[in-house]
Protein backbone atom coordinates (compact mmCIF):
# COMPACT_ATOMS: atom_id res chain seq x y z
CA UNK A 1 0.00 0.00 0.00
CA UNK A 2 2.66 2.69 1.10
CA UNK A 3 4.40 1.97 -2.80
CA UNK A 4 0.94 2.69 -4.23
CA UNK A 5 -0.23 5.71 -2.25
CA UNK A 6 3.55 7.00 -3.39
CA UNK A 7 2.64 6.20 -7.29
CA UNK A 8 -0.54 8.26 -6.67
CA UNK A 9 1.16 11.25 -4.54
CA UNK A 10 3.46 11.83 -7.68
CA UNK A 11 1.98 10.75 -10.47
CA UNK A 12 1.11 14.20 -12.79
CA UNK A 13 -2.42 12.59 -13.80
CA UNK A 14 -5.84 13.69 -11.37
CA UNK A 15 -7.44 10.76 -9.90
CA UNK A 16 -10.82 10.75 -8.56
CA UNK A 17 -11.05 11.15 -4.72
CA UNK A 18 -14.01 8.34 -4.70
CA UNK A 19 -12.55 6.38 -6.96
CA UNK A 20 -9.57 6.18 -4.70
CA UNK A 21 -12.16 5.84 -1.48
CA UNK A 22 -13.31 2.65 -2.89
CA UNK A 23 -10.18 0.86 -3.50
CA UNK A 24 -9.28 1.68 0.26
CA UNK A 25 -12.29 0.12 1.44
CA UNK A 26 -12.17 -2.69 -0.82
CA UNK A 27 -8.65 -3.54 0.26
CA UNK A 28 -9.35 -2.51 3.52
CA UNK A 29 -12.67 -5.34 3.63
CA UNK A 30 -10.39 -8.10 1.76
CA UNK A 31 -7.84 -7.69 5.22
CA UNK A 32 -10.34 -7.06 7.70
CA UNK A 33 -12.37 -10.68 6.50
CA UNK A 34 -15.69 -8.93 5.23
CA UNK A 35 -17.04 -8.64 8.92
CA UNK A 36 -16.31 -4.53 9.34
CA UNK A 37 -14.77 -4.60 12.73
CA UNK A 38 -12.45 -2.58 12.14
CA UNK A 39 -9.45 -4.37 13.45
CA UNK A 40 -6.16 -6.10 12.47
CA UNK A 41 -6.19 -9.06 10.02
CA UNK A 42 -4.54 -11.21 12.96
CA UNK A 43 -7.37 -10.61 15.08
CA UNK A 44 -10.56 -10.29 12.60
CA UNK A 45 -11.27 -13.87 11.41
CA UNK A 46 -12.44 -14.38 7.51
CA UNK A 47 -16.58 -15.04 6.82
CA UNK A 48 -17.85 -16.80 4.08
CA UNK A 49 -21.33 -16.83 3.40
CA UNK A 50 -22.58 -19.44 1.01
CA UNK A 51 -26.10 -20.53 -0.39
CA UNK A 52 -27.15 -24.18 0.48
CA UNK A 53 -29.44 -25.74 -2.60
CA UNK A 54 -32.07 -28.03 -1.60
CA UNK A 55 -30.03 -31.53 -0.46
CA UNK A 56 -30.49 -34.94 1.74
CA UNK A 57 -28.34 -36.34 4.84
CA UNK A 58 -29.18 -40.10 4.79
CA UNK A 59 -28.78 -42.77 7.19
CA UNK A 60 -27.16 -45.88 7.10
CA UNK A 61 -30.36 -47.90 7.28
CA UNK A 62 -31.57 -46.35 4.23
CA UNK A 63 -28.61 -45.58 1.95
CA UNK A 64 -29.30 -50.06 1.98
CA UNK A 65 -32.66 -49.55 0.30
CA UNK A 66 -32.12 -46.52 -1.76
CA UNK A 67 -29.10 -47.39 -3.38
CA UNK A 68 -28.22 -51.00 -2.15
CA UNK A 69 -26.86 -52.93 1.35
CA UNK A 70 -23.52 -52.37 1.99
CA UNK A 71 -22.76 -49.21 -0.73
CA UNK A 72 -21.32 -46.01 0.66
CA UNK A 73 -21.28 -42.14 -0.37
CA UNK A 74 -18.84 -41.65 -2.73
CA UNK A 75 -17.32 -37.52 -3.35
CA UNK A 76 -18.79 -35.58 -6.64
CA UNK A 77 -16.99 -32.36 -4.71
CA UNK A 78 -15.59 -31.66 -1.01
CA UNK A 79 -17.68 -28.67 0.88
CA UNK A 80 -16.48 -25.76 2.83
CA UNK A 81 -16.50 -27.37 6.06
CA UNK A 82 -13.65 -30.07 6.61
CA UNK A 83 -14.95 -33.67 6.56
CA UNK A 84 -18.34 -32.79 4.82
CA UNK A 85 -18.99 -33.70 1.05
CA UNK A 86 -21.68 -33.07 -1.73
CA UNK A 87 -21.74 -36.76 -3.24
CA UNK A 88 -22.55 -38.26 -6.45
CA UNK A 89 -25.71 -40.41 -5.70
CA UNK A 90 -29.22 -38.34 -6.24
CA UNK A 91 -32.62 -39.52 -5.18
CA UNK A 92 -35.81 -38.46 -6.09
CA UNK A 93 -38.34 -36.76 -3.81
CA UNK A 94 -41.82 -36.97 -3.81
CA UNK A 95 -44.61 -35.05 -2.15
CA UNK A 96 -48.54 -33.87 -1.76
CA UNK A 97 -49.91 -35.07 -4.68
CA UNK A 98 -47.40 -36.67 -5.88
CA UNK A 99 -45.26 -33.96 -6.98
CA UNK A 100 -41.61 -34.69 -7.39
CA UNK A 101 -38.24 -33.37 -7.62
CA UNK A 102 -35.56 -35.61 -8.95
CA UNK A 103 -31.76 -35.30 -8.98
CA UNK A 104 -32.20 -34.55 -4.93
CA UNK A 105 -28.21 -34.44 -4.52
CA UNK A 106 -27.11 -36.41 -0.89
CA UNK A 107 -24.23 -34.25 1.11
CA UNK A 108 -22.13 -36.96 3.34
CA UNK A 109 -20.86 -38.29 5.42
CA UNK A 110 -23.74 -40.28 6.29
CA UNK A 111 -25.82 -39.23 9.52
CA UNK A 112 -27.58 -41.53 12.17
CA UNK A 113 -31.19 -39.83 10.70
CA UNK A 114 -32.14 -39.17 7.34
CA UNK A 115 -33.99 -36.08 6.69
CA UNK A 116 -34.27 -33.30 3.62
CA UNK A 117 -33.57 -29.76 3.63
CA UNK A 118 -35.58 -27.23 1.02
CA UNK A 119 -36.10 -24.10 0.15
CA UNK A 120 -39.25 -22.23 0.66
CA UNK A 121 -40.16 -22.40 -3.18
CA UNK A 122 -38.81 -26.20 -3.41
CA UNK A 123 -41.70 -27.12 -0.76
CA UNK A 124 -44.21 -25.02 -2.48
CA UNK A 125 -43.50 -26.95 -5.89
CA UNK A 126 -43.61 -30.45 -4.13
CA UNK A 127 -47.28 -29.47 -2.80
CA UNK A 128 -45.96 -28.63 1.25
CA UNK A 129 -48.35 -26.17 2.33
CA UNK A 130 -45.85 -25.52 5.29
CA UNK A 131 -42.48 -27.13 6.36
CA UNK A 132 -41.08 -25.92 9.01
CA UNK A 133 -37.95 -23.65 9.91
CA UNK A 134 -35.88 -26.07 12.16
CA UNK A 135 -31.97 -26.19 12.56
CA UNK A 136 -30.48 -29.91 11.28
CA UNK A 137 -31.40 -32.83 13.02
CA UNK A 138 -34.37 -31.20 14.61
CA UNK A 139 -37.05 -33.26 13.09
CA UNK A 140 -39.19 -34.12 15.29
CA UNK A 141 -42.56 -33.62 14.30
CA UNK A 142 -41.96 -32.88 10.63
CA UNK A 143 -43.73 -33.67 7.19
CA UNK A 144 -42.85 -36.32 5.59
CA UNK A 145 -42.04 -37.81 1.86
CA UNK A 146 -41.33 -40.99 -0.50
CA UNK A 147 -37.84 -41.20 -1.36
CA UNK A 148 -37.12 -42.92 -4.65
CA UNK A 149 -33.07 -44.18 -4.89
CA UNK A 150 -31.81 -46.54 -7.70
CA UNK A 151 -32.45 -50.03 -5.62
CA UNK A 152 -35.58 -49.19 -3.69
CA UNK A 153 -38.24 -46.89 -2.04
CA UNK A 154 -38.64 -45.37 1.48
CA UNK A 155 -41.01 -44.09 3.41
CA UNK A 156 -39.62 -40.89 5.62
CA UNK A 157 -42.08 -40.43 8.10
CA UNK A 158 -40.58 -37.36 9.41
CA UNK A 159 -37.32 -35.61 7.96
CA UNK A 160 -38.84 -32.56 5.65
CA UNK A 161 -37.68 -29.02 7.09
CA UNK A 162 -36.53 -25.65 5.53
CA UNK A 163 -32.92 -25.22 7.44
CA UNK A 164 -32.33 -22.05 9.62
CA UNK A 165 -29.95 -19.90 8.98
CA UNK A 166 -26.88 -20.62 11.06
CA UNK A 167 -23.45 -19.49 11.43
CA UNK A 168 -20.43 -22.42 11.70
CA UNK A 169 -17.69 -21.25 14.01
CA UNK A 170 -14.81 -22.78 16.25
CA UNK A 171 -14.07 -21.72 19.67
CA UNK A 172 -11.63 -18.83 19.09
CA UNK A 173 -14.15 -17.63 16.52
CA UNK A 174 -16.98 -17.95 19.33
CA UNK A 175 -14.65 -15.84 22.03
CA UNK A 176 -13.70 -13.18 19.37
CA UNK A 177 -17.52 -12.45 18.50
CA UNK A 178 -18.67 -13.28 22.47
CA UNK A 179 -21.10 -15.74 22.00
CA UNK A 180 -22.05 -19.41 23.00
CA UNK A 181 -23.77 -22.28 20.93
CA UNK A 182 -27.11 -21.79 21.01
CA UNK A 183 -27.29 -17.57 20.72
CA UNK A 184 -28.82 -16.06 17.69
CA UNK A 185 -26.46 -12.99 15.70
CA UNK A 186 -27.23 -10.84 12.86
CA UNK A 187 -25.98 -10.71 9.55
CA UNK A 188 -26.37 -7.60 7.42
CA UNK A 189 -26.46 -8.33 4.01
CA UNK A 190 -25.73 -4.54 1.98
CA UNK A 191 -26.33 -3.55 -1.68
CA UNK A 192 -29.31 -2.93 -4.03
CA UNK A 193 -31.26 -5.80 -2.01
CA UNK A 194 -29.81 -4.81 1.59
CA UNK A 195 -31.64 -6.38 4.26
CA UNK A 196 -30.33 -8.04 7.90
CA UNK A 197 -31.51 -11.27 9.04
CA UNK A 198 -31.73 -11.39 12.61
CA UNK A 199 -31.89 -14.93 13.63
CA UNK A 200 -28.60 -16.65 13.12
CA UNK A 201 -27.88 -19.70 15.26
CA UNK A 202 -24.71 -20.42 16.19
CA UNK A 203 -23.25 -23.64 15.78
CA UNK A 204 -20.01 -24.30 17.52
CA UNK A 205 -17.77 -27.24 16.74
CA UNK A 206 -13.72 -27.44 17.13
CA UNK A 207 -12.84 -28.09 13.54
CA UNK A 208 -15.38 -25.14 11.82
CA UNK A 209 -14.43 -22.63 9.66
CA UNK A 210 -16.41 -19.11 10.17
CA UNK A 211 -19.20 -19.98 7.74
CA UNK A 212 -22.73 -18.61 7.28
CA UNK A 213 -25.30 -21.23 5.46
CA UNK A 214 -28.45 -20.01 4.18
CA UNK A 215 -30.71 -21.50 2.09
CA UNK A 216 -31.39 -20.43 -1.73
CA UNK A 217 -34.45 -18.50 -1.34
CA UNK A 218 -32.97 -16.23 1.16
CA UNK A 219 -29.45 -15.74 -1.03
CA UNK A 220 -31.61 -14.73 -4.08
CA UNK A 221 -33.69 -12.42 -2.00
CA UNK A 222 -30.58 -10.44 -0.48
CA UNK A 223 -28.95 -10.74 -3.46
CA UNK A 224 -26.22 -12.49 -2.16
CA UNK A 225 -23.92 -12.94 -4.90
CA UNK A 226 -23.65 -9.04 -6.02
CA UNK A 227 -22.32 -7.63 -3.12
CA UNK A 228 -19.67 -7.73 -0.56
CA UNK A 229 -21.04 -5.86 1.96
CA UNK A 230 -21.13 -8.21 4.41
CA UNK A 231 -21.50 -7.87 8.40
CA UNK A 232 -22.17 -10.46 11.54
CA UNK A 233 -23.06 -9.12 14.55
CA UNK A 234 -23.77 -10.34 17.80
């Protein structure tokens, strides 16, 4: 920066004060990890926020049926969080009415319950009046659907939510934003769409990375991919 700001002290050529205002605050964002604290690099930890398409977490009882006894999950592409994985096999969904969505892509490793996660609209198009907002493996009580894999059929009695939005964050993350699993945070989303939603759960683990998961209604909405105006706050 100080080699730059010299290039721009002497150069003979006018340059726009704004214009040189938004570089600053664009480099000044990249260091400071999108969440506008206003602090050091070292300190200020780096958030991602990423959209989460409509997806299953299946069990081991029922990866059997669906797709055959004994088979496993095997990687189409590794996910943001270490140890988690968006996997080849698909199944198809169907709801009210028999409505259906096929290519349902399973994320792995496999979990001891199965359940789906949708989007507002994806509910709407299977015939769901109403799913409910619940955080992952909260399922208790839920809609549920046929699942149709390669090898067989299942019945999920329960399993059918829209996920929460939720923040992923290790300890040191947790201390440096002073909060505990379970509190809710808000993340301002800025730009042409701005809006703030105020009900982020946070999910603490040891191995996390500083992640934000919403689902694909809500990243159209804010317009998630134009802008890097970005904030979490407790």
């Amino acid at each position: 920066m100080a080699s730059g700001s010299a290039a721009l002290t002497n150069s003979s050529q006018r340059v726009d004060r704004s214009l040189v205002e938004q570089i600053v605050r664009q480099v000044a964002m990249e260091y400071l990890g999108r969440d506008g604290a206003g602090r050091g690099a070292s300190e200020s930890p780096l958030l991602t926020v990423l959209a989460s398409a409509r997806h299953m977490h299946i069990c081991r009882e029922d990866m059997d049926i669906l797709f055959g006894p004994g088979t496993e999950l095997t990687v189409f592409k590794p996910l943001y969080q270490a140890g988690n994985f968006a996997a080849n096999e698909k199944v198809t969904i169907i709801g009210p009415r028999s409505r259906l969505i096929s290519n349902l892509r399973i994320l792995g490793p496999m979990r001891k319950q199965s359940q789906v996660e949708l989007a507002f609209t994806d509910a709407i198009s299977l015939g769901f009046d109403d799913i409910p907002v619940r955080l992952s493996g909260n399922i208790a009580g839920t809609p549920g659907a046929i699942i149709m894999g390669p090898k067989g059929n299942i019945e999920l009695k329960e399993g059918i939510i829209r996920a929460a939005i939720h923040v992923h964050m290790n300890p040191s993350e947790a201390a440096y934003f002073g909060v505990k699993q379970g509190d809710r945070m808000k993340l301002r989303i800025g730009g042409a769409a701005s809006t703030t939603f105020n009900n982020v759960h946070v999910r603490i683990e040891p191995n996390s990375r500083l992640n934000v998961h919403m689902d694909t209604d809500e990243a159209n909405a804010c317009g998630l991919h134009l802008t890097k105006d970005i904030e979490l706050l407790k």
